[in-house]
N, C-alpha and C. Protein backbone atom coordinates (compact mmCIF):
# COMPACT_ATOMS: atom_id res chain seq x y z
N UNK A 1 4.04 7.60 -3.75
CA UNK A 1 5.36 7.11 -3.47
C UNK A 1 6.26 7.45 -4.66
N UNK A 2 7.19 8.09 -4.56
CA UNK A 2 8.21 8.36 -5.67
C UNK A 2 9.60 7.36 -6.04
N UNK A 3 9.75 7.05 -6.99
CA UNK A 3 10.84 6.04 -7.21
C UNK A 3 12.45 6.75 -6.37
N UNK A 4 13.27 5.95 -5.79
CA UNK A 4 14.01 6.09 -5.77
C UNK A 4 15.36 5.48 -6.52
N UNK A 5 16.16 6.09 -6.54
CA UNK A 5 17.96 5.46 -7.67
C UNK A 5 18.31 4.74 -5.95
N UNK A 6 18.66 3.19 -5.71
CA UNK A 6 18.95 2.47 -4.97
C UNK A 6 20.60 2.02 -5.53
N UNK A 7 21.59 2.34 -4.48
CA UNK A 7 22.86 1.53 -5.18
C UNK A 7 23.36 0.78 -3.84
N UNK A 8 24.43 -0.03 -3.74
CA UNK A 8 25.10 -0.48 -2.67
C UNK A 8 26.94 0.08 -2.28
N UNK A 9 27.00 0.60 -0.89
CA UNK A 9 28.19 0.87 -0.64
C UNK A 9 28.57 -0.08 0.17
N UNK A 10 29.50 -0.95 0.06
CA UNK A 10 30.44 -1.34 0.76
C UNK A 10 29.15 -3.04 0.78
N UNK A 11 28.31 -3.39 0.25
CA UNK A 11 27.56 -4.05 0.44
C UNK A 11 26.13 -3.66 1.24
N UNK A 12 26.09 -2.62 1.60
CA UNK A 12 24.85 -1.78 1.91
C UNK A 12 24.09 -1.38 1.47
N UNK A 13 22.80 -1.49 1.31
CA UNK A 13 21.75 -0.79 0.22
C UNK A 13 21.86 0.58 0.53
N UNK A 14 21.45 1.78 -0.07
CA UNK A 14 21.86 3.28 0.05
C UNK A 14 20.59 3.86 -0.94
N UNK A 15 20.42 4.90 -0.70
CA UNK A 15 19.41 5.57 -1.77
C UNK A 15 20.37 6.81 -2.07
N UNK A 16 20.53 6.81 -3.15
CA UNK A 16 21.54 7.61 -4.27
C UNK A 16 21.54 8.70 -4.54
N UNK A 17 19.74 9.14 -4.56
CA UNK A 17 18.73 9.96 -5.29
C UNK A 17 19.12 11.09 -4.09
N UNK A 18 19.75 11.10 -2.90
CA UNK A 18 19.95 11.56 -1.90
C UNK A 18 21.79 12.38 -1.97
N UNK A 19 22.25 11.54 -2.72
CA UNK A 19 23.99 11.88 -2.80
C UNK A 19 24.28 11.97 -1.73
N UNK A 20 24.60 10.34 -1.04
CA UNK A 20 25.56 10.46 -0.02
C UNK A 20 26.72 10.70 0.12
N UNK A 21 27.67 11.38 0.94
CA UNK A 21 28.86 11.12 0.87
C UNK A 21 29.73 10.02 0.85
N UNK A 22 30.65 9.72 -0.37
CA UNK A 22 31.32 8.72 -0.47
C UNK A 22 32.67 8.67 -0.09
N UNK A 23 32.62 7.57 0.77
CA UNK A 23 33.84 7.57 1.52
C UNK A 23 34.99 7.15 0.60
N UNK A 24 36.39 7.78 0.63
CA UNK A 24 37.48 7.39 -0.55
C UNK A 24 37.86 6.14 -1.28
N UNK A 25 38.00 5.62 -2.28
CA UNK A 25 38.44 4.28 -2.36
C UNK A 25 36.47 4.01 -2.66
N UNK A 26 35.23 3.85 -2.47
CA UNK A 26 33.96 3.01 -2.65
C UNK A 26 33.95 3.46 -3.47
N UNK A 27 33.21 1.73 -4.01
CA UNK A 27 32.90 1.42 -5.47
C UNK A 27 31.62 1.73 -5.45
N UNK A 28 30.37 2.05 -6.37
CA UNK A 28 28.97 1.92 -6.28
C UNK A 28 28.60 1.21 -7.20
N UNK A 29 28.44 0.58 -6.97
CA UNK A 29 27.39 -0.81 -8.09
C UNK A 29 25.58 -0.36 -7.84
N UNK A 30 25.39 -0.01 -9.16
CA UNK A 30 24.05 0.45 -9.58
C UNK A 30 23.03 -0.89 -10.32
N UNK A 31 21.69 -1.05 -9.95
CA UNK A 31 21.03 -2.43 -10.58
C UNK A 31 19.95 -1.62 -10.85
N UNK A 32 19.60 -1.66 -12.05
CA UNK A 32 18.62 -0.63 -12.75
C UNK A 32 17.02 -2.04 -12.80
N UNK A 33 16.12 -1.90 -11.75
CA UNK A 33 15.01 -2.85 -12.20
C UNK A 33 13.74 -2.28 -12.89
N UNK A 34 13.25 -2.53 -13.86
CA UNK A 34 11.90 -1.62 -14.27
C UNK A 34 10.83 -2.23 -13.36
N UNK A 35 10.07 -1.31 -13.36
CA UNK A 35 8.96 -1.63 -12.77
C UNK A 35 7.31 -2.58 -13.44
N UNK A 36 7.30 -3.23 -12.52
CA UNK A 36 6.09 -3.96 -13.22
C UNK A 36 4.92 -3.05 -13.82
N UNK A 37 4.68 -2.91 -14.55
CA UNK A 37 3.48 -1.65 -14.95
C UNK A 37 2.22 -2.39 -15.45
N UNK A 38 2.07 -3.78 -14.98
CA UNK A 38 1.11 -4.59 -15.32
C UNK A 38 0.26 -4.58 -14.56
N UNK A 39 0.83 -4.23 -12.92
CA UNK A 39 -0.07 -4.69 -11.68
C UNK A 39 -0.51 -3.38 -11.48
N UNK A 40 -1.73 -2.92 -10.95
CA UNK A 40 -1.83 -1.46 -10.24
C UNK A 40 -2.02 -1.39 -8.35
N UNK A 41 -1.58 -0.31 -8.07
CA UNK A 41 -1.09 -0.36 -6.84
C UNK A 41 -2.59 -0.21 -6.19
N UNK A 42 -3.49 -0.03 -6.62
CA UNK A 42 -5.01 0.23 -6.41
C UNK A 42 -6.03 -0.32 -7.04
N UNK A 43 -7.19 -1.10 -6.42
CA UNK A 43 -7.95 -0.94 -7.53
C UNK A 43 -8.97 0.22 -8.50
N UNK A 44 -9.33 -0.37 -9.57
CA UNK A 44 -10.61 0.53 -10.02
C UNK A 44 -11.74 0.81 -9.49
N UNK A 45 -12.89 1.77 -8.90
CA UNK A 45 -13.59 2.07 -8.24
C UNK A 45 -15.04 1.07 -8.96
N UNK A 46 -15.12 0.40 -8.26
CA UNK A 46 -15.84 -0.82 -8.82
C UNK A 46 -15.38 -2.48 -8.95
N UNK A 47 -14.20 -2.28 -8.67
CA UNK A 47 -13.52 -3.11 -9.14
C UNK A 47 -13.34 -4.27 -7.99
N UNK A 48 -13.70 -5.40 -8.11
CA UNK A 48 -13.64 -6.62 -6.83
C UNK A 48 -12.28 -7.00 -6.91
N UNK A 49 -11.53 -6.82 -5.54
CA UNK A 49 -10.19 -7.36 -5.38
C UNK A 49 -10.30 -8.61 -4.36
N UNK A 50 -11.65 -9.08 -4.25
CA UNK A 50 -11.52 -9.87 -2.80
C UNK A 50 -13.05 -10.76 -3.10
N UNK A 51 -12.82 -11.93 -1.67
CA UNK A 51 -13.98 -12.29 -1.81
C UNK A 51 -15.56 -11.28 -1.32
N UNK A 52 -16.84 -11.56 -2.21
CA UNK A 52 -17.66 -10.45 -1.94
C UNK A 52 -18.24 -10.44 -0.34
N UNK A 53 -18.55 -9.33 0.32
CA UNK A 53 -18.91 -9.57 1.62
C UNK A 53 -20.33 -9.26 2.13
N UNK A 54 -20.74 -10.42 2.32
CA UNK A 54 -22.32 -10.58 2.69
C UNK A 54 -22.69 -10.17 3.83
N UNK A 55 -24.00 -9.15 3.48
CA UNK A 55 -24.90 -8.47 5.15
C UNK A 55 -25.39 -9.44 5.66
N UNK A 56 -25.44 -10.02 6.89
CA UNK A 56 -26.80 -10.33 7.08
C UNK A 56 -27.75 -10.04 7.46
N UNK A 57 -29.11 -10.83 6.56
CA UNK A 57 -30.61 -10.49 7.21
C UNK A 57 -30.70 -9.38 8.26
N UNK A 58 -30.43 -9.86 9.18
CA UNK A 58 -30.58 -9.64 10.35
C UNK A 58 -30.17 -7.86 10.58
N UNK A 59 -29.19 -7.53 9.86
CA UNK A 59 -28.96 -6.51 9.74
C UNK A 59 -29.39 -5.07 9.30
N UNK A 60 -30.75 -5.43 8.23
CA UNK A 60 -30.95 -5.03 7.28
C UNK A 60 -32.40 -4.71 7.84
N UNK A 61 -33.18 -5.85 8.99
CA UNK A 61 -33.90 -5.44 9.36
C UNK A 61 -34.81 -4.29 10.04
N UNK A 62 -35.80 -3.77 10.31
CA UNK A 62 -36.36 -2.71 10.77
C UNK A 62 -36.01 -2.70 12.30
N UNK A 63 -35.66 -1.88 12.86
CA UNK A 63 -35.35 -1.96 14.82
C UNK A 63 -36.54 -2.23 15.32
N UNK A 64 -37.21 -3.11 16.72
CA UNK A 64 -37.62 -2.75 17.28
C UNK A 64 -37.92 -2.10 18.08
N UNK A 65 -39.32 -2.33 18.49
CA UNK A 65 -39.39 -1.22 19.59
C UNK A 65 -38.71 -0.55 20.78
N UNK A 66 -37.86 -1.98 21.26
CA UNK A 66 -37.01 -2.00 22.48
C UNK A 66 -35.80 -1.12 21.60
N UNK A 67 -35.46 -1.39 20.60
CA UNK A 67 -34.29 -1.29 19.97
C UNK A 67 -34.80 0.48 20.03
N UNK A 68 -35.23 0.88 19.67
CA UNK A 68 -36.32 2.24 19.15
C UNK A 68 -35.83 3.48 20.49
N UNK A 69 -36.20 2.60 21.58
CA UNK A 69 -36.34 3.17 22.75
C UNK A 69 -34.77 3.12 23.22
N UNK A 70 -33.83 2.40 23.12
CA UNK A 70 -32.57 2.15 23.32
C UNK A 70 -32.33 3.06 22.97
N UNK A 71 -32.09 3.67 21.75
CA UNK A 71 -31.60 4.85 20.73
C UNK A 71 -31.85 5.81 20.79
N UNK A 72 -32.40 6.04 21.81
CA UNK A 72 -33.47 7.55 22.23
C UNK A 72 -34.22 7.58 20.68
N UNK A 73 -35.17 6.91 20.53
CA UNK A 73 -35.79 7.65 19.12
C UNK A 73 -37.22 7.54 18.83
């Protein structure tokens, strides 16, 4: 995602970075915000953002036979 320059015409939000045409007489009021550079938009590959999510048992188990034969296998 690339930053955009955001200003307001006439009370309208506008993206700037674009050079719209300005109609005669508008003012542009510019609000410069920095960006948080504390948070990351991703985590680290390893990294727990959530609660952890448990298999169950049951899952993990060997198929049976019926199961075997279901699966063509």
């Amino acid at each position: 995602m690339t930053n955009s320059v955001l200003g307001t015409i006439d009370g309208d939000i506008v993206r700037l970075d674009k050079r719209p045409p300005l109609p005669s007489g508008c003012r542009v009021e510019l609000t410069i915000q920095p960006l948080d550079s504390s948070k990351r938009s991703r985590a680290k590959v390893g990294e727990t953002i959530g609660p952890a999510f448990e298999v169950p048992d049951e899952a993990l188990a060997p198929l049976t036979d019926d199961e075997l034969r279901d699966w063509g296998l």
